[in-house]
Protein backbone atom coordinates (compact mmCIF):
# COMPACT_ATOMS: atom_id res chain seq x y z
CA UNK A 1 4.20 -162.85 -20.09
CA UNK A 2 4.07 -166.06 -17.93
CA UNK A 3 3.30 -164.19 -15.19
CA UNK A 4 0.25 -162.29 -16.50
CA UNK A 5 -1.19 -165.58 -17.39
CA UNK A 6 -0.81 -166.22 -14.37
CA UNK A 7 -1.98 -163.90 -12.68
CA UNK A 8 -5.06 -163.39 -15.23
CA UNK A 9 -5.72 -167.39 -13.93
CA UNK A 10 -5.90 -166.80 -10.38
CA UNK A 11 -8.04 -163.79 -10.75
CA UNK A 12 -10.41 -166.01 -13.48
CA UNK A 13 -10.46 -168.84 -10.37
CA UNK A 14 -11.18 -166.29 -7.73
CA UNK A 15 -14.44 -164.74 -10.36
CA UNK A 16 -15.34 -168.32 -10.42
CA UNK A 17 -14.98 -168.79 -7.09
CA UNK A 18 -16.96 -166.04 -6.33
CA UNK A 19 -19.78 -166.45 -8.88
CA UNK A 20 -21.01 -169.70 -6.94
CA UNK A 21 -21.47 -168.12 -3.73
CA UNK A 22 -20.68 -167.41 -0.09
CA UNK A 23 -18.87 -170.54 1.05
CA UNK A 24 -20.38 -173.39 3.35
CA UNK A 25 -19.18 -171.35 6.61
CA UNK A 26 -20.75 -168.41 6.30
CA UNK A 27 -24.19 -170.01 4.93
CA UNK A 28 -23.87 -171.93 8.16
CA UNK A 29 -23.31 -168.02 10.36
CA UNK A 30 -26.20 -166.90 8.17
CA UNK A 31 -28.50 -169.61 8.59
CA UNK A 32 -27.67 -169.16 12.67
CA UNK A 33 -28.15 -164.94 12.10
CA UNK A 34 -31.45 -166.23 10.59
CA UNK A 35 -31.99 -168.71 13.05
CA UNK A 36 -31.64 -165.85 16.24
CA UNK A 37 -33.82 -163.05 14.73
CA UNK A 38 -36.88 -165.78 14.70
CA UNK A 39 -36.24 -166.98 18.22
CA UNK A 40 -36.62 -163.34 19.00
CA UNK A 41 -40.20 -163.09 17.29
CA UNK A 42 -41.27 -166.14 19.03
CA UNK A 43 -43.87 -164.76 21.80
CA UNK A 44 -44.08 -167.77 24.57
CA UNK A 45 -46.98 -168.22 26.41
CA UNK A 46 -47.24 -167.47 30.45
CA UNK A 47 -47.02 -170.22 32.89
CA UNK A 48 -50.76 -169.37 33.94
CA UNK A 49 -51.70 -169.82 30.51
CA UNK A 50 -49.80 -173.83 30.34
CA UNK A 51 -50.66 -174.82 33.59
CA UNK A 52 -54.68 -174.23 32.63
CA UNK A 53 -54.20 -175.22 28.94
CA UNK A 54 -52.69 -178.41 30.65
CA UNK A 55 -55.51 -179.13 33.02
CA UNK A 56 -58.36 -178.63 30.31
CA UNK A 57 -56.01 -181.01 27.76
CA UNK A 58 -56.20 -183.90 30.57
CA UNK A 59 -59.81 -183.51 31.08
CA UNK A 60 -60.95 -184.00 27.95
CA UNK A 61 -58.07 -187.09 27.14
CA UNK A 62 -60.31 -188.20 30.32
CA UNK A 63 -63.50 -187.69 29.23
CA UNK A 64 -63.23 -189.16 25.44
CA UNK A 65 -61.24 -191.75 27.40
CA UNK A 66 -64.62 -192.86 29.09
CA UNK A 67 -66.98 -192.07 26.71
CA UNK A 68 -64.83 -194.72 23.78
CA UNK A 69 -64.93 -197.24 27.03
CA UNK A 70 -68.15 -197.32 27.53
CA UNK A 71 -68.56 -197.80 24.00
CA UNK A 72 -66.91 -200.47 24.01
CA UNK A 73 -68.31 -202.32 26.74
CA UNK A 74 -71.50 -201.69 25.01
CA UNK A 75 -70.14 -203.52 21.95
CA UNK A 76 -68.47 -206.07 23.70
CA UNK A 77 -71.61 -207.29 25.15
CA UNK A 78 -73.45 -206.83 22.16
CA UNK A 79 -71.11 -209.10 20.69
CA UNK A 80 -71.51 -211.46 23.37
CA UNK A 81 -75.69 -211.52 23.56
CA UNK A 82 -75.15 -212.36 19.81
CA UNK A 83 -72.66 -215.35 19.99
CA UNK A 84 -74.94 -217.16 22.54
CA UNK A 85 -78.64 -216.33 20.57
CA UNK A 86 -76.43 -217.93 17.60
């Protein structure tokens, strides 16, 4: 009788055990499963496509990069005209 308690136990533990889920290990292989099938969707883009993206980036960093300069030299001696009139 003991031992069909037992056994009943383990079997309760291993329902129990199994109710809550896969364990931590293979959520970790699934989430690196998951993890490989998007890196295969990603499409990259060409070299050709980077190097000009690049280029066109840099010229306008350069261009706004002037244009808020001058703005501010514009200010600044704004700012100055007004400090010697007052």
């Amino acid at each position: 009788m003991a031992e069909n308690e037992k056994l009943e136990t383990k079997a309760a533990e291993k329902k129990a055990k199994k109710a809550k889920g896969p364990s931590i290990w293979a959520r970790i292989a699934a989430w690196f499963r998951s993890v490989k099938a998007e890196m295969k969707k990603i499409v990259w883009a060409s070299p050709k496509s980077v190097f000009s993206n690049t280029w066109m980036v840099l010229a306008a960093v350069i261009i706004f990069a002037v244009a808020i300069g001058l703005v501010d030299v514009i200010f600044s001696k704004f700012i100055y005209i007004l400090s010697v009139i007052i």
